[in-house]
C-alpha atoms as a PDB file:
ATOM      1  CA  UNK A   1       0.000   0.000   0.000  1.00  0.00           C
ATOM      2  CA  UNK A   2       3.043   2.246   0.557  1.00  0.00           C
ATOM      3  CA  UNK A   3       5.041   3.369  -1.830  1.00  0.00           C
ATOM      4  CA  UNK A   4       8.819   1.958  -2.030  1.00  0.00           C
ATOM      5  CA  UNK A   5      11.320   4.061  -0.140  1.00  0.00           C
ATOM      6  CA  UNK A   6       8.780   5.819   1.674  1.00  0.00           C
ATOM      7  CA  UNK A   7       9.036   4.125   4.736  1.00  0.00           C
ATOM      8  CA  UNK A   8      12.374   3.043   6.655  1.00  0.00           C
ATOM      9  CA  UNK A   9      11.746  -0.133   8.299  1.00  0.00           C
ATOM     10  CA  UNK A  10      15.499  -1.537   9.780  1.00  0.00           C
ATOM     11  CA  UNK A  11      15.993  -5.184  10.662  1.00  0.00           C
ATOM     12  CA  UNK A  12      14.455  -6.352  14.058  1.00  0.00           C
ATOM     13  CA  UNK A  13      16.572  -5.811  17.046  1.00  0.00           C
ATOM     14  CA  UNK A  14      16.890  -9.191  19.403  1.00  0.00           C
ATOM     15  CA  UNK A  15      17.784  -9.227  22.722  1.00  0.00           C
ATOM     16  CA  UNK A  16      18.122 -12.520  25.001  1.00  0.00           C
ATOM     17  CA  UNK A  17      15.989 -11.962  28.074  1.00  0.00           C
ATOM     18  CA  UNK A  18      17.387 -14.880  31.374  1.00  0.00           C
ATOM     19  CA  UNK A  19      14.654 -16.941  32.630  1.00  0.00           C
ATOM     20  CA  UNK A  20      14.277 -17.568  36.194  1.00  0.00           C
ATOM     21  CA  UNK A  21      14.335 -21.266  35.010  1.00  0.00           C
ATOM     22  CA  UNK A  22      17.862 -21.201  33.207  1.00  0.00           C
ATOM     23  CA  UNK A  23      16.213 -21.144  29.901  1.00  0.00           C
ATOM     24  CA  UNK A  24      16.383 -17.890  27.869  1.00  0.00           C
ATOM     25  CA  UNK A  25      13.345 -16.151  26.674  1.00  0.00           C
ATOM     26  CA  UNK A  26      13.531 -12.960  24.209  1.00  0.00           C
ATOM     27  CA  UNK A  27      12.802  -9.658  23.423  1.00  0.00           C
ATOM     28  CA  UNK A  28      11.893  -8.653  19.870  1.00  0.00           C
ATOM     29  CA  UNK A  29      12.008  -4.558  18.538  1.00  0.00           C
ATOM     30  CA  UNK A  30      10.989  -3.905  14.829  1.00  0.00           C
ATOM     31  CA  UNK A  31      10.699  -0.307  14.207  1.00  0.00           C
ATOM     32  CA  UNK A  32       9.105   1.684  10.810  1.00  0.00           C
ATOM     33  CA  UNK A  33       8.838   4.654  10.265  1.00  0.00           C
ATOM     34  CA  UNK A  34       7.952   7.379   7.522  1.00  0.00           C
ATOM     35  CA  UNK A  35       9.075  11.276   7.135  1.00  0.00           C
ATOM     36  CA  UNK A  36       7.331  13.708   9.212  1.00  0.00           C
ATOM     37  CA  UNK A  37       5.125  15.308   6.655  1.00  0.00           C
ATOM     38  CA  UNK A  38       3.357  12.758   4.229  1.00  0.00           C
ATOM     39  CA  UNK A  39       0.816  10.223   3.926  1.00  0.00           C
ATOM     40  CA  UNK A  40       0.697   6.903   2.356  1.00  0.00           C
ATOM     41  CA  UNK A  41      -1.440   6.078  -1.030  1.00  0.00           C
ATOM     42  CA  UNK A  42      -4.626   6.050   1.198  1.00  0.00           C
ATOM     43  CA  UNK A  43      -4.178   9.498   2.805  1.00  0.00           C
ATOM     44  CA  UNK A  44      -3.347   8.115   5.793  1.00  0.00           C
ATOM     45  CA  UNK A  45      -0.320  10.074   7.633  1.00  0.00           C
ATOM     46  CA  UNK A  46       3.120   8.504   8.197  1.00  0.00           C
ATOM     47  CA  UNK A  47       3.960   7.490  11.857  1.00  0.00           C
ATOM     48  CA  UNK A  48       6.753   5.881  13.481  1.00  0.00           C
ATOM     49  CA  UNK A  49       5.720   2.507  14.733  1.00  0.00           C
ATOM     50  CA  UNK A  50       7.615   0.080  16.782  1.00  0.00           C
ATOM     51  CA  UNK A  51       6.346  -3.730  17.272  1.00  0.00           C
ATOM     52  CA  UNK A  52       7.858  -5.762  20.570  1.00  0.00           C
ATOM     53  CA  UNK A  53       7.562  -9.278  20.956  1.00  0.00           C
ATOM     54  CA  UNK A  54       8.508 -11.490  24.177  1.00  0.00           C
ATOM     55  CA  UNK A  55       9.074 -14.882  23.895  1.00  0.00           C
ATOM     56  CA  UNK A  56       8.938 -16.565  27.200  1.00  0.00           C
ATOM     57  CA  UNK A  57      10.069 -20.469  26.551  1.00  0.00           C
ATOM     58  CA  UNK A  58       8.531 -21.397  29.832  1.00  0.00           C
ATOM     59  CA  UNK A  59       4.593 -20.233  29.300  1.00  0.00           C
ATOM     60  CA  UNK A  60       4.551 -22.920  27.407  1.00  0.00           C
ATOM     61  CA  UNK A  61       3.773 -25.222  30.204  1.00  0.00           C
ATOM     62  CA  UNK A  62       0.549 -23.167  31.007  1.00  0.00           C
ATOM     63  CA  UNK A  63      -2.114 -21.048  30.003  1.00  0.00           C
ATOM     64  CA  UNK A  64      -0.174 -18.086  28.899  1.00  0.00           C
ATOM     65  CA  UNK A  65       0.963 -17.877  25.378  1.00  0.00           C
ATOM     66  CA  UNK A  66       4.723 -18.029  25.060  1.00  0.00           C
ATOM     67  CA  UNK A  67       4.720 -15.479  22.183  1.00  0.00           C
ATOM     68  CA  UNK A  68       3.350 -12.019  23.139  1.00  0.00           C
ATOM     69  CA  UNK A  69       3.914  -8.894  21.143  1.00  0.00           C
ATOM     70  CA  UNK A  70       2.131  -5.047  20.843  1.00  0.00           C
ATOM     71  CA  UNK A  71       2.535  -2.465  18.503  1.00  0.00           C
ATOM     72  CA  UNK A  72       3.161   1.511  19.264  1.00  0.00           C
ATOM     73  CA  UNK A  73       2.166   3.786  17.024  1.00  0.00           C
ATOM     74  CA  UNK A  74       3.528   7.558  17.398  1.00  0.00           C
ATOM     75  CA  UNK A  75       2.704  10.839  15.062  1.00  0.00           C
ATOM     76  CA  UNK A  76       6.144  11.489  12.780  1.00  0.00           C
ATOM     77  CA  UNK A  77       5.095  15.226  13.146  1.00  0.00           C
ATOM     78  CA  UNK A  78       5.354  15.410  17.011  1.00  0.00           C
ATOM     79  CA  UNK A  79       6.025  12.033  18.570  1.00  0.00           C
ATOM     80  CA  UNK A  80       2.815  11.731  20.599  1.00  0.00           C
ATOM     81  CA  UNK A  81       1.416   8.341  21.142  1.00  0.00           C
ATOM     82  CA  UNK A  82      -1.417   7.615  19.259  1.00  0.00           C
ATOM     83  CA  UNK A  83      -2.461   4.222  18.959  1.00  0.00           C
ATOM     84  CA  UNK A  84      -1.788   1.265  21.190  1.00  0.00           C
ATOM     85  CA  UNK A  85      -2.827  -2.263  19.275  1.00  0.00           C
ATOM     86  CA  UNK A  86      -2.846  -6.085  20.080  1.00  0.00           C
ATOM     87  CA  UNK A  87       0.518  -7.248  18.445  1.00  0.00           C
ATOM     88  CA  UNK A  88      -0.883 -10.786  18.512  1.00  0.00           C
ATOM     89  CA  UNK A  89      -4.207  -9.676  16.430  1.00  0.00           C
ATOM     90  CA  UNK A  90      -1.959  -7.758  14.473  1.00  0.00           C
ATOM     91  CA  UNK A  91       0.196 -10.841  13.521  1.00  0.00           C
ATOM     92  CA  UNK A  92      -2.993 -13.234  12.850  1.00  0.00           C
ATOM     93  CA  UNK A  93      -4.702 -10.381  10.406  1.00  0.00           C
ATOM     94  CA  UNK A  94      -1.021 -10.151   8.278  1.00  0.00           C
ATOM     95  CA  UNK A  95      -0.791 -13.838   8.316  1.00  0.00           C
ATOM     96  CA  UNK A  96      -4.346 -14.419   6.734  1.00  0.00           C
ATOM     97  CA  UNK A  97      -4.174 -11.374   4.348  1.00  0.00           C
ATOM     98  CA  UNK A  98      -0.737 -12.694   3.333  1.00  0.00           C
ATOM     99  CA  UNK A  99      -1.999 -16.475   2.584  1.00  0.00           C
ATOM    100  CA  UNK A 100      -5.237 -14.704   0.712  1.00  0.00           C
ATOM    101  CA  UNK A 101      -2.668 -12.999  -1.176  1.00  0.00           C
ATOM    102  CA  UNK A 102      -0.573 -16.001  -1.803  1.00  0.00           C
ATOM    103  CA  UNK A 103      -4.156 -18.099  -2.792  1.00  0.00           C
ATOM    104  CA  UNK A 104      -4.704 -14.956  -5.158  1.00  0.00           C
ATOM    105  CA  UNK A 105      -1.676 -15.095  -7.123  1.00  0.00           C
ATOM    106  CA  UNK A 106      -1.988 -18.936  -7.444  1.00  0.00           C
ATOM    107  CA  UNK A 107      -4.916 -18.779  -9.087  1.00  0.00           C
ATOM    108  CA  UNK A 108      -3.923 -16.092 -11.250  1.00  0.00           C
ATOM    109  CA  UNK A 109      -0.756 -18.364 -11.890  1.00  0.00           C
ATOM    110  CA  UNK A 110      -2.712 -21.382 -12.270  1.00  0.00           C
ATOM    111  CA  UNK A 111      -5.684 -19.583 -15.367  1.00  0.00           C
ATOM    112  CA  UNK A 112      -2.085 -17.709 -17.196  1.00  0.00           C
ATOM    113  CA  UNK A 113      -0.840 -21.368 -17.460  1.00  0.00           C
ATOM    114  CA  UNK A 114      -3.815 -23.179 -18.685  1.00  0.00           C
ATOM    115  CA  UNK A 115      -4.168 -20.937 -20.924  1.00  0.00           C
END
């Protein structure tokens, strides 16, 4: 939806995170971010976002997931906080618009080649 070289998004930053049990869980940064004064193809303006992910090997044992992640989203223009969102929901929508994607192009793949 953006347009190339519009927005800087830098490899993910990992950090090891010791476990009370000996094990070694994980902290996970990946920040994006546009300029200050623009907006992407759907008018929307540019922010600076920043996803963090724990992985905690031992919530694996119980209820709690062992993969938990949120995403901050701050104004490029002034740096206020704007949106807080559900990293995990986050992750689930990419995954299924991603695999309708990949199902998409398939098809297309599939009718150029029978063709």
């Amino acid at each position: 939806m953006l347009k190339s070289g519009i927005v800087s998004a830098p490899g993910r930053h990992i950090h090891d995170l010791p476990q009370p049990d000996g094990s070694t869980g994980a902290l996970l940064l990946m920040p994006a971010w546009g300029p200050s004064a623009g907006e992407d193809q759907a008018g929307l303006p540019l922010g600076v976002g920043l996803k963090a992910v724990t992985y905690f090997p031992a919530n694996g044992s119980g209820p709690v997931p062992t993969i938990n992640a949120g995403y901050l989203w701050f104004d490029a223009n002034d740096g206020r906080l704007r949106a807080v969102f559900d990293g995990d929901e986050l992750t689930a929508r990419r995954t299924a618009a991603v695999s309708a994607a990949a199902d998409l192009a398939a098809a297309h793949l599939t009718v150029s080649n029978s063709v």
